[in-house]
PDB file of N, CA and C in Angstrom:
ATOM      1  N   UNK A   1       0.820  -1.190   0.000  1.00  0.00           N
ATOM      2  CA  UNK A   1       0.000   0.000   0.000  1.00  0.00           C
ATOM      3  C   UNK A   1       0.864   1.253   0.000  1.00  0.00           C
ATOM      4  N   UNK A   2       2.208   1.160   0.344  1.00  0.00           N
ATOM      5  CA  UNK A   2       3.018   2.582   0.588  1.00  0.00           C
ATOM      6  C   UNK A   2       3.046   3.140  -0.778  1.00  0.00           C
ATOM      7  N   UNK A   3       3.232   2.067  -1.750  1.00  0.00           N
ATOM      8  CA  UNK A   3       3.502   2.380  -3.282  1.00  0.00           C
ATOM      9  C   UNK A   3       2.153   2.625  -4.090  1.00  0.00           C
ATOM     10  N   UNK A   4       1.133   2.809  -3.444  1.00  0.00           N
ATOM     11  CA  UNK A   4       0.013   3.607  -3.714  1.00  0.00           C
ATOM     12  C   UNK A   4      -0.325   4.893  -3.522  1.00  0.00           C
ATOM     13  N   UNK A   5       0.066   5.182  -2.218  1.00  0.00           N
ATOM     14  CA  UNK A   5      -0.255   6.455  -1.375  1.00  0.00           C
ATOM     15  C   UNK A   5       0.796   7.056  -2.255  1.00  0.00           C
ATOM     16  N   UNK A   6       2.493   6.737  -1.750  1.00  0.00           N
ATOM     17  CA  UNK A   6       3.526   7.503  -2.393  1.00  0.00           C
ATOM     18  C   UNK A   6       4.368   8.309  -1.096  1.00  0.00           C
ATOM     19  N   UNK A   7       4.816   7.956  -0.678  1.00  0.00           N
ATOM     20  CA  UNK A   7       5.385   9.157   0.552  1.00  0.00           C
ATOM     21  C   UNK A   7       6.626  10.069  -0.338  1.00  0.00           C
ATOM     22  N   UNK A   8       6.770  10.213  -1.858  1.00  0.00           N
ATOM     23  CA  UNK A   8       7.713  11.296  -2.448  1.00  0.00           C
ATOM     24  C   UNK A   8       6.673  12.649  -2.073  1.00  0.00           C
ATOM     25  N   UNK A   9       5.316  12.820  -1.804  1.00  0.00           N
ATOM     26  CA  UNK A   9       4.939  14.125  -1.227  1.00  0.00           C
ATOM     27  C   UNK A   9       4.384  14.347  -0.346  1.00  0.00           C
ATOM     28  N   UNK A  10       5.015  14.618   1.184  1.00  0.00           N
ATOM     29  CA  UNK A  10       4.164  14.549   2.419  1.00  0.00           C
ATOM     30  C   UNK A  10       3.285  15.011   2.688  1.00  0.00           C
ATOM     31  N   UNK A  11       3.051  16.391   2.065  1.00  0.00           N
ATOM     32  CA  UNK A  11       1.284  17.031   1.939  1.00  0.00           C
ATOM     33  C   UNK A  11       0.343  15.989   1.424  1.00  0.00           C
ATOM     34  N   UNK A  12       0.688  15.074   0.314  1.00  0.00           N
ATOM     35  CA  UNK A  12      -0.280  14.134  -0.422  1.00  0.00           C
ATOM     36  C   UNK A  12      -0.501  12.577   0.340  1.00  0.00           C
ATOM     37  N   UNK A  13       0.717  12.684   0.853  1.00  0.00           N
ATOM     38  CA  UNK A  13       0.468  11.283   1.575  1.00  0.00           C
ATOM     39  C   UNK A  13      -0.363  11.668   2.778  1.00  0.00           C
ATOM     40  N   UNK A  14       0.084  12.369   3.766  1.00  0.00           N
ATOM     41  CA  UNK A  14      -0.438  13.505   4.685  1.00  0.00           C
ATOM     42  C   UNK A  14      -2.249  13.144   4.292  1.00  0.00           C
ATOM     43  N   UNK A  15      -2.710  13.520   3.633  1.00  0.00           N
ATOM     44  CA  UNK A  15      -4.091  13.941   2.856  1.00  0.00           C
ATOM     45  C   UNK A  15      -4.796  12.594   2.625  1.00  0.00           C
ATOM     46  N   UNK A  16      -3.842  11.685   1.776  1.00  0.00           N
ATOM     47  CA  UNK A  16      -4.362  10.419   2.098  1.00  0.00           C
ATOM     48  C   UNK A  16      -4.555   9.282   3.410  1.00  0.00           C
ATOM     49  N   UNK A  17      -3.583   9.686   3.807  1.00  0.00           N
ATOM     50  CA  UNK A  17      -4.050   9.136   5.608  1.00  0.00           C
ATOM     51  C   UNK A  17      -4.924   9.806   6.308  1.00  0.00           C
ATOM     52  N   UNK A  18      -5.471  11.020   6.080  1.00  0.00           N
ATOM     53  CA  UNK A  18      -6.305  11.770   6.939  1.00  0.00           C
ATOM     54  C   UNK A  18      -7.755  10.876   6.473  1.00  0.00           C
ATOM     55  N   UNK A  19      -7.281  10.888   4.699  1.00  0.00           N
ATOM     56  CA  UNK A  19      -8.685  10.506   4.309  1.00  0.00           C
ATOM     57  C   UNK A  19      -9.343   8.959   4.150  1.00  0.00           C
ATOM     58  N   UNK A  20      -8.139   8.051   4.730  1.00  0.00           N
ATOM     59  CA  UNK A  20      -8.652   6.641   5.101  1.00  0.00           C
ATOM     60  C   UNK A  20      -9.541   6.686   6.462  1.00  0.00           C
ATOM     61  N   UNK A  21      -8.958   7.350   7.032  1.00  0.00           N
ATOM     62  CA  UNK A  21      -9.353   7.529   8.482  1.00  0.00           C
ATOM     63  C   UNK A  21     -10.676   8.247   8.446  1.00  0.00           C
ATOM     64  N   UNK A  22     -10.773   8.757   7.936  1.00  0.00           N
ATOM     65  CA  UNK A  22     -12.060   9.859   7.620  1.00  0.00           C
ATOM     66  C   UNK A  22     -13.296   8.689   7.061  1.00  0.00           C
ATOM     67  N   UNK A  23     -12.661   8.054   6.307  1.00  0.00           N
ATOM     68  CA  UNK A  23     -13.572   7.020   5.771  1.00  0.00           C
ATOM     69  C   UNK A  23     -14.243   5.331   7.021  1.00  0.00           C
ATOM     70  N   UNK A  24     -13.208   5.637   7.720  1.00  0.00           N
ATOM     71  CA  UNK A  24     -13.962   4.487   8.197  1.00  0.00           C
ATOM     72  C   UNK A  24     -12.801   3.922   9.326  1.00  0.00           C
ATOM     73  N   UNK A  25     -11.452   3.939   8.497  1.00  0.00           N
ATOM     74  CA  UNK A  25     -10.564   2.765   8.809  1.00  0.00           C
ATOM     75  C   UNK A  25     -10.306   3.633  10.047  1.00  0.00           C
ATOM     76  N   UNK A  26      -9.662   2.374  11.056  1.00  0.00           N
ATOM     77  CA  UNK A  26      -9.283   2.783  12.448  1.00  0.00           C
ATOM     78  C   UNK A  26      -8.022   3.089  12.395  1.00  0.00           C
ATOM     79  N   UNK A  27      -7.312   4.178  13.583  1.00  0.00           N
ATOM     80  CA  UNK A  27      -5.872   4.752  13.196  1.00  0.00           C
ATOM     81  C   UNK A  27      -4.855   3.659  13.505  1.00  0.00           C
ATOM     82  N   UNK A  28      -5.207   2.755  14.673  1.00  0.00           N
ATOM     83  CA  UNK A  28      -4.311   1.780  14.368  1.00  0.00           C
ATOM     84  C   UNK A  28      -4.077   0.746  13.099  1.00  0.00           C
ATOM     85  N   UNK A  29      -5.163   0.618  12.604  1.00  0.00           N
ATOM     86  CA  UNK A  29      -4.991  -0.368  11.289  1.00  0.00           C
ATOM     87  C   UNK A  29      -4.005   0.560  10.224  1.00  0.00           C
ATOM     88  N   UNK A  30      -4.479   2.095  10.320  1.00  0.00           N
ATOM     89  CA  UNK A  30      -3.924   2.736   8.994  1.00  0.00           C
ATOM     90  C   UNK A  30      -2.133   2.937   9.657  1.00  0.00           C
ATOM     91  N   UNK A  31      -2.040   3.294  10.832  1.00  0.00           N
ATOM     92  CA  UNK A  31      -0.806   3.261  10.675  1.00  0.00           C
ATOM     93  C   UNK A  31      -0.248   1.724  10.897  1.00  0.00           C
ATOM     94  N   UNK A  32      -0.409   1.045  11.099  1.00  0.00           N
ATOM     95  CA  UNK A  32       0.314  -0.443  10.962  1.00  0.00           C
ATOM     96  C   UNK A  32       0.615  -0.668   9.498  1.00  0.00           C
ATOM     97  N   UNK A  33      -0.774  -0.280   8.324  1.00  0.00           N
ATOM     98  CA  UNK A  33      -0.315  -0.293   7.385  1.00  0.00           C
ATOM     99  C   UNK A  33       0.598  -0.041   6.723  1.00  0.00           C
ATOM    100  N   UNK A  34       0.685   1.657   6.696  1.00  0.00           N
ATOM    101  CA  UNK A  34       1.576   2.371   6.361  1.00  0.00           C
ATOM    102  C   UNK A  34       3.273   2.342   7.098  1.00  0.00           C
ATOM    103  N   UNK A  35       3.047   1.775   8.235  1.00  0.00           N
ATOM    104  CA  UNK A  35       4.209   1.801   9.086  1.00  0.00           C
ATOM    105  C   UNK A  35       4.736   3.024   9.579  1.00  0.00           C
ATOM    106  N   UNK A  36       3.310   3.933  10.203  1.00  0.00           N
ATOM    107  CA  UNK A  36       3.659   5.322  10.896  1.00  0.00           C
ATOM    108  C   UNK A  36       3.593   5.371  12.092  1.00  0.00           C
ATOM    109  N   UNK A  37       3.273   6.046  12.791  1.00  0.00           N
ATOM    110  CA  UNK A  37       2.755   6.335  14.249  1.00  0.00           C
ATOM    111  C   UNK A  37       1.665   6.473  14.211  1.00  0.00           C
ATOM    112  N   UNK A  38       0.374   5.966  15.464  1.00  0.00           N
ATOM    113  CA  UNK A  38      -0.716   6.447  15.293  1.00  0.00           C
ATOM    114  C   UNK A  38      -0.223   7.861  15.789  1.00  0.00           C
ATOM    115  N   UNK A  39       0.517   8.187  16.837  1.00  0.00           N
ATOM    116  CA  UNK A  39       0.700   9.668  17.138  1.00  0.00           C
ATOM    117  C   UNK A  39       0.570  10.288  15.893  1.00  0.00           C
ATOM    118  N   UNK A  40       1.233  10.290  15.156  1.00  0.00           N
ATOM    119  CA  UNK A  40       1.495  11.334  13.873  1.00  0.00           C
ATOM    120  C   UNK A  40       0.319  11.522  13.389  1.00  0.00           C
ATOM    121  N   UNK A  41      -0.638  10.181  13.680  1.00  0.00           N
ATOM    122  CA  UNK A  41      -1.711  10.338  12.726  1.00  0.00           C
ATOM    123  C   UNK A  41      -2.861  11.410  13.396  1.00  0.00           C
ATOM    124  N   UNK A  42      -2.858  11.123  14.925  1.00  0.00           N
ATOM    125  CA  UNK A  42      -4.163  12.184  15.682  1.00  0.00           C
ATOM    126  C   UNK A  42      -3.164  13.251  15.317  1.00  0.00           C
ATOM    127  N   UNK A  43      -2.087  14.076  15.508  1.00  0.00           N
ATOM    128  CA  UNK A  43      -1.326  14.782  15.538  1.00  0.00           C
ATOM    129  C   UNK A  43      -1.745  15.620  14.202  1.00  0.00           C
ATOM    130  N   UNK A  44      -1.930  14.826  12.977  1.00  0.00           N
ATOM    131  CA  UNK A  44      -2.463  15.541  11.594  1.00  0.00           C
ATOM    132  C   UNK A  44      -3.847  15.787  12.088  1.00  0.00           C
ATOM    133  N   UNK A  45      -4.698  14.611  12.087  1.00  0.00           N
ATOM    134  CA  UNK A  45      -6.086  14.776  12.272  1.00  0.00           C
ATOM    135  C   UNK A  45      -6.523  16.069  13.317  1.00  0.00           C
ATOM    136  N   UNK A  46      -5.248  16.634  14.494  1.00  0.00           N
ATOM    137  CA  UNK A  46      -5.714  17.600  15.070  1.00  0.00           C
ATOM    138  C   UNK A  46      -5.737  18.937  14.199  1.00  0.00           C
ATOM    139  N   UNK A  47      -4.393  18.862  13.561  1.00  0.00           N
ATOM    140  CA  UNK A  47      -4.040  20.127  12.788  1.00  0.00           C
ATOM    141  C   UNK A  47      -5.125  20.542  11.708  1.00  0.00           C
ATOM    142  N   UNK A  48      -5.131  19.145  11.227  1.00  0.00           N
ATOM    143  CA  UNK A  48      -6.592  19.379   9.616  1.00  0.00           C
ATOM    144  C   UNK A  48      -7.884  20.023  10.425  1.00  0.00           C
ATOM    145  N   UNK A  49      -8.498  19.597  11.800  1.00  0.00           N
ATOM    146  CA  UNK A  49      -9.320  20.339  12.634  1.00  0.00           C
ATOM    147  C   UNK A  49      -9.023  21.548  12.966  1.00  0.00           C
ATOM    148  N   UNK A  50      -8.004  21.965  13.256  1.00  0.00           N
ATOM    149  CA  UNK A  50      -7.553  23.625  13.310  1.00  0.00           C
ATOM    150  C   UNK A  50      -7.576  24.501  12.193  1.00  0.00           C
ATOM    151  N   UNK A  51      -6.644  23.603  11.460  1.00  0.00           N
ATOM    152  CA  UNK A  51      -6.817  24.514   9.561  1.00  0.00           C
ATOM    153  C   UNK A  51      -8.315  24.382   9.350  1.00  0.00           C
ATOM    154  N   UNK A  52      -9.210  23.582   9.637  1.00  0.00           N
ATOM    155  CA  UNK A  52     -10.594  24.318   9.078  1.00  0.00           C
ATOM    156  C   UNK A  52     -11.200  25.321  10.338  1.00  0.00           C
ATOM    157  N   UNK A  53     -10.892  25.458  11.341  1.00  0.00           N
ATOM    158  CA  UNK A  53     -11.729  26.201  12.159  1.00  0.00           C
ATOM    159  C   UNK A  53     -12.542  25.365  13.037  1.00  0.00           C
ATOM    160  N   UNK A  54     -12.449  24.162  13.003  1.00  0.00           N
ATOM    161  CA  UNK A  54     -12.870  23.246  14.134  1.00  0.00           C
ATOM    162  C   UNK A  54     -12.762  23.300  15.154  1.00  0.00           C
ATOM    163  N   UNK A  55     -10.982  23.306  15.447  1.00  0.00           N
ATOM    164  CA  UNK A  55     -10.933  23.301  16.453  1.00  0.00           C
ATOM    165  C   UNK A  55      -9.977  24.786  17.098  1.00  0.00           C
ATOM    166  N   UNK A  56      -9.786  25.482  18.100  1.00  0.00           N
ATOM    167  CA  UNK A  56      -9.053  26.713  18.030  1.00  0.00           C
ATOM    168  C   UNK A  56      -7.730  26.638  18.034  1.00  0.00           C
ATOM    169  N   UNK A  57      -6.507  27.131  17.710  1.00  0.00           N
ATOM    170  CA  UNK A  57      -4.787  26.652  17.412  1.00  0.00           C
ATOM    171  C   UNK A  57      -4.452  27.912  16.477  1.00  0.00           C
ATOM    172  N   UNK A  58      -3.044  27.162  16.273  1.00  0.00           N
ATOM    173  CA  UNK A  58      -2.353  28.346  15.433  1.00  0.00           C
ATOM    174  C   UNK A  58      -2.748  27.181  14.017  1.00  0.00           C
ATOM    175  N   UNK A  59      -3.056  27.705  13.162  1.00  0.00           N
ATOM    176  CA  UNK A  59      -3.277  27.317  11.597  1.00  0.00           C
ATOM    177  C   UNK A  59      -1.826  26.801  10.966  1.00  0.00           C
ATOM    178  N   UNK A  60      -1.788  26.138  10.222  1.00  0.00           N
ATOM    179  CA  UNK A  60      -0.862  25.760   9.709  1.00  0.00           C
ATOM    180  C   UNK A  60      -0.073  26.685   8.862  1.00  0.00           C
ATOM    181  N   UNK A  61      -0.513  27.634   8.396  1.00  0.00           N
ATOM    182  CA  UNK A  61      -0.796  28.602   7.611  1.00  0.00           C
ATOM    183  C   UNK A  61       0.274  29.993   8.428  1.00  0.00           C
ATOM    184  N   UNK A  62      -0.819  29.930   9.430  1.00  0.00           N
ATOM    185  CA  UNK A  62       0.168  31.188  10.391  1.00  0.00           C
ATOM    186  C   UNK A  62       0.918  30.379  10.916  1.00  0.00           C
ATOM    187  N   UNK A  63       1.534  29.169  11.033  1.00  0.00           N
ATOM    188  CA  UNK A  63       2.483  28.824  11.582  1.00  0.00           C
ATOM    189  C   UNK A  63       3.718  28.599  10.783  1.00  0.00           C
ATOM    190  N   UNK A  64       3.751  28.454   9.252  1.00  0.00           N
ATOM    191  CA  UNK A  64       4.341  28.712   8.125  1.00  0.00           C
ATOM    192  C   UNK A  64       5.150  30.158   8.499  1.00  0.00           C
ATOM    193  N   UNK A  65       3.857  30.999   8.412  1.00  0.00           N
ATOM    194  CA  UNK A  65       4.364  32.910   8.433  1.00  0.00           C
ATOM    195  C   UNK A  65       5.073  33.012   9.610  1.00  0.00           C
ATOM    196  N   UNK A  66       4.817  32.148  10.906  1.00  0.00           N
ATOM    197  CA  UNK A  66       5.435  32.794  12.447  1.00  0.00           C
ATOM    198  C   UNK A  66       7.334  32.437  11.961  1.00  0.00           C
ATOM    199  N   UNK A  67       7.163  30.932  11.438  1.00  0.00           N
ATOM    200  CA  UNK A  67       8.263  30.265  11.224  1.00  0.00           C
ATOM    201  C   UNK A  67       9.338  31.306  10.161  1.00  0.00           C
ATOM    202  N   UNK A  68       8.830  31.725   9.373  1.00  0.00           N
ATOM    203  CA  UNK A  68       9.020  32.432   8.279  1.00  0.00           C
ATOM    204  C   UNK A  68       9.636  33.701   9.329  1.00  0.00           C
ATOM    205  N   UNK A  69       8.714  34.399   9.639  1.00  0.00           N
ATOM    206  CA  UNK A  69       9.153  36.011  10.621  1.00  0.00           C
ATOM    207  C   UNK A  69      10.664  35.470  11.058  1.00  0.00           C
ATOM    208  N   UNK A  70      10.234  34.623  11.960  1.00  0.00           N
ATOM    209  CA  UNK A  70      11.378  34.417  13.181  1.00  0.00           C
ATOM    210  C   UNK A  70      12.601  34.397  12.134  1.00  0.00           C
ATOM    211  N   UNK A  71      12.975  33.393  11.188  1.00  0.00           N
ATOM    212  CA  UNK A  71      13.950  33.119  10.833  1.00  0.00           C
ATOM    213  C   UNK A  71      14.338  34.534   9.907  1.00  0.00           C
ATOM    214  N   UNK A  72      13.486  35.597   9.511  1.00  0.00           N
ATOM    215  CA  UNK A  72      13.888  36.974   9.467  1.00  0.00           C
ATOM    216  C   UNK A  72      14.391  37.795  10.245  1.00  0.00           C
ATOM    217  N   UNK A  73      14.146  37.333  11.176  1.00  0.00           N
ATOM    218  CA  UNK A  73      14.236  38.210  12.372  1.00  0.00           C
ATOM    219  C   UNK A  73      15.524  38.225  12.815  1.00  0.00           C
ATOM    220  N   UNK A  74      15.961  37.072  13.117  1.00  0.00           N
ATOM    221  CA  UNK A  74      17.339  35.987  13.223  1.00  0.00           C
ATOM    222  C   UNK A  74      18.509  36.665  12.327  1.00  0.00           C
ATOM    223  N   UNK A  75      18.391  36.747  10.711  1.00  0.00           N
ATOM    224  CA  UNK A  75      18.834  36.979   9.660  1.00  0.00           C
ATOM    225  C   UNK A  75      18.960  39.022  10.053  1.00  0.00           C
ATOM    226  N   UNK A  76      17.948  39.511  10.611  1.00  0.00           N
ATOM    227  CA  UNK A  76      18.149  41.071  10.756  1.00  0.00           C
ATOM    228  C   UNK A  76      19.133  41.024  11.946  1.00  0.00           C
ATOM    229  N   UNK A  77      18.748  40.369  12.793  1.00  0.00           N
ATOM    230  CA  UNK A  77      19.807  40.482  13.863  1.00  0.00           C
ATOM    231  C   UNK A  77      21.206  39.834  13.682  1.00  0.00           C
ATOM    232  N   UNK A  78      21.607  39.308  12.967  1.00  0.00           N
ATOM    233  CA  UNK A  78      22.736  39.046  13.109  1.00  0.00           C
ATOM    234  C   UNK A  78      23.142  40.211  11.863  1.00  0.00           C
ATOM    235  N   UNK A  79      22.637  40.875  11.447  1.00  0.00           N
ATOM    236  CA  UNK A  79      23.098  42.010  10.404  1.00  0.00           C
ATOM    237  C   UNK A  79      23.133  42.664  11.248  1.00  0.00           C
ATOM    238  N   UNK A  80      22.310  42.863  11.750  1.00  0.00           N
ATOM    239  CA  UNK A  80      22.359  44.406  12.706  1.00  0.00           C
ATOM    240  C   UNK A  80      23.968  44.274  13.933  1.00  0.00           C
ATOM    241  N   UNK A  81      23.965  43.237  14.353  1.00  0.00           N
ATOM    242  CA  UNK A  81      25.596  42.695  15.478  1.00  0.00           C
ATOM    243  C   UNK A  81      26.912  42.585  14.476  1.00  0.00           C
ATOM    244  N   UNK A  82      26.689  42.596  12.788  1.00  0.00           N
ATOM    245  CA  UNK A  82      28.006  42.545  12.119  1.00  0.00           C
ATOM    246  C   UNK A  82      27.955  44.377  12.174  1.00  0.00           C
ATOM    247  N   UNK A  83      26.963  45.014  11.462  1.00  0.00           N
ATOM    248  CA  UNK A  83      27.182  46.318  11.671  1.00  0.00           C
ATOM    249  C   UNK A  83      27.254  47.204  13.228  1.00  0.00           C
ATOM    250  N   UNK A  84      26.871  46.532  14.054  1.00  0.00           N
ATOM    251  CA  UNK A  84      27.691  46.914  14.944  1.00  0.00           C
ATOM    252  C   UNK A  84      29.370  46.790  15.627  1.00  0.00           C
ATOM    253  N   UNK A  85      29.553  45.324  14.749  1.00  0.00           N
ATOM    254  CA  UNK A  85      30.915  45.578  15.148  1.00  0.00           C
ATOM    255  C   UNK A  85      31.677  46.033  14.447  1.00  0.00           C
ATOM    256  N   UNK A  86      31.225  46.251  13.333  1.00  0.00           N
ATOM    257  CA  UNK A  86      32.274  47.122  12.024  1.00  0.00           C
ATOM    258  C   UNK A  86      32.203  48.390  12.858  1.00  0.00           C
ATOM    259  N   UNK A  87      31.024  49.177  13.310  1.00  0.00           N
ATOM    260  CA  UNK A  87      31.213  50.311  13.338  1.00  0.00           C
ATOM    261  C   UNK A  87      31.985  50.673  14.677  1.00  0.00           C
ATOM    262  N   UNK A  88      31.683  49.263  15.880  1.00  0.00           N
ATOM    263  CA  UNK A  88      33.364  49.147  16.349  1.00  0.00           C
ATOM    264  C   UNK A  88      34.448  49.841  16.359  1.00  0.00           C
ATOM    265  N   UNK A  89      34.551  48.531  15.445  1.00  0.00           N
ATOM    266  CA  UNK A  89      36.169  48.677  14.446  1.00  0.00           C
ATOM    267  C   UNK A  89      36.612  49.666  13.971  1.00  0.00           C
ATOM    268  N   UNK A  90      35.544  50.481  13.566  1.00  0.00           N
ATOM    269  CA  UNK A  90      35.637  51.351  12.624  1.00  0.00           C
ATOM    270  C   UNK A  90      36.334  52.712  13.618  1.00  0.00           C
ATOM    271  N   UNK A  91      35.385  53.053  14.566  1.00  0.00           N
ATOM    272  CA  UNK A  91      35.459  53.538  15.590  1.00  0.00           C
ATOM    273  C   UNK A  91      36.851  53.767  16.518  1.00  0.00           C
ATOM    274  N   UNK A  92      37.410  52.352  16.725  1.00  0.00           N
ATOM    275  CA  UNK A  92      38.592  51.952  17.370  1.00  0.00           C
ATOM    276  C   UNK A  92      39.654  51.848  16.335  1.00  0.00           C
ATOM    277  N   UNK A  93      40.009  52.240  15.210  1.00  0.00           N
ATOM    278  CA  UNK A  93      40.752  52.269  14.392  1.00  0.00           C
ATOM    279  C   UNK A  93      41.088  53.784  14.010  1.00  0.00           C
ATOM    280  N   UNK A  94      40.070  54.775  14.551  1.00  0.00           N
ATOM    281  CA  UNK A  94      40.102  56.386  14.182  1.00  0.00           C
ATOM    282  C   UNK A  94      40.336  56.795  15.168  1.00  0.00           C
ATOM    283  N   UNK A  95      40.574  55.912  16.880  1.00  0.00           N
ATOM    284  CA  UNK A  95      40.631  56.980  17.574  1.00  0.00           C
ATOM    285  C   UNK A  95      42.249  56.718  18.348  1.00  0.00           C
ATOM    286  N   UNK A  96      42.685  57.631  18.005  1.00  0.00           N
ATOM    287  CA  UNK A  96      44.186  57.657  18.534  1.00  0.00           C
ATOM    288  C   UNK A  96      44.328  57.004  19.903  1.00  0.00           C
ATOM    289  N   UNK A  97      45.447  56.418  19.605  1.00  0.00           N
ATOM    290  CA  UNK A  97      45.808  55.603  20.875  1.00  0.00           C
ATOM    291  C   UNK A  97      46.856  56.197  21.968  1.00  0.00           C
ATOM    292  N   UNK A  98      47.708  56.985  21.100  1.00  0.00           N
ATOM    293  CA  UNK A  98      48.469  58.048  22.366  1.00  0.00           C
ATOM    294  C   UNK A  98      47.991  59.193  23.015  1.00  0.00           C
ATOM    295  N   UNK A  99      47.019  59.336  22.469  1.00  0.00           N
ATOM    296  CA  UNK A  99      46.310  60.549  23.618  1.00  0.00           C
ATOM    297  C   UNK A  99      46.684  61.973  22.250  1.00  0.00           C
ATOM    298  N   UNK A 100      47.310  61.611  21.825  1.00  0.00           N
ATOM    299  CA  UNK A 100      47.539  62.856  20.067  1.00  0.00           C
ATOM    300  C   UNK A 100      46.266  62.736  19.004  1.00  0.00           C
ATOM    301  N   UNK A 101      46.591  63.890  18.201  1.00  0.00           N
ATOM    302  CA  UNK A 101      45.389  63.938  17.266  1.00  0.00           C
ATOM    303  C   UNK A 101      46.436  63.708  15.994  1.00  0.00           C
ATOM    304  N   UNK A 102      45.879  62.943  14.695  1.00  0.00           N
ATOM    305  CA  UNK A 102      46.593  62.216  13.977  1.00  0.00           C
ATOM    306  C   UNK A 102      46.489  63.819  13.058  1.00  0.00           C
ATOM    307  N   UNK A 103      47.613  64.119  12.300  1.00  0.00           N
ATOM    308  CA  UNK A 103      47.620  65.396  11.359  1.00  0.00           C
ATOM    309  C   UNK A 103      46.936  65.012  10.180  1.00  0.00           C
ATOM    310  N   UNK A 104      46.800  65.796   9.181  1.00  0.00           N
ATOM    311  CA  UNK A 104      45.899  65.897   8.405  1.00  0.00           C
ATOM    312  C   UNK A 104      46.834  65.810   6.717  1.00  0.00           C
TER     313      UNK A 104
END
């Protein structure tokens, strides 16, 4: 049965285990089949209840975008700590070290 479903796309395989289960079959039979976890399987079945508004959570959707922010966020801050230490550097490289002002 794995070579039916297909696990080369986890959204599609994902979709097809939600929708055996949906149909009838019990989560232990479908994951024995497949050779998953039933965890994984309530674990989807909760999320597919959130992504429609079933049940209340963060959406899969905004949890994409939160994931997305953060790792921007991450990416600004470590820009923002290189330009601070250039300007450092920059800083500590112009300012005389003997107590003199450098001529012109």
């Amino acid at each position: 049965m794995d070579g039916v479903i297909g696990r080369h796309n986890p959204s599609e395989f994902r979709r097809k285990v939600l929708d055996l289960v949906a149909s009838g079959r019990r989560v232990a039979q479908v994951a024995a089949d497949l050779d998953i976890s039933e965890q994984v399987i309530y674990t989807w079945r909760r999320q597919e209840l959130v992504d429609t508004g079933q049940l209340p959570g963060t959406t899969s959707v905004d949890n994409a975008e939160l994931v997305a922010a953060r790792r921007r966020i991450a990416e600004l801050e470590a820009e923002v700590a290189v330009h601070r230490r250039a300007a450092e550097l920059l800083k500590e490289s112009s300012t005389p070290t003997d107590g003199t002002r450098r001529s012109r």
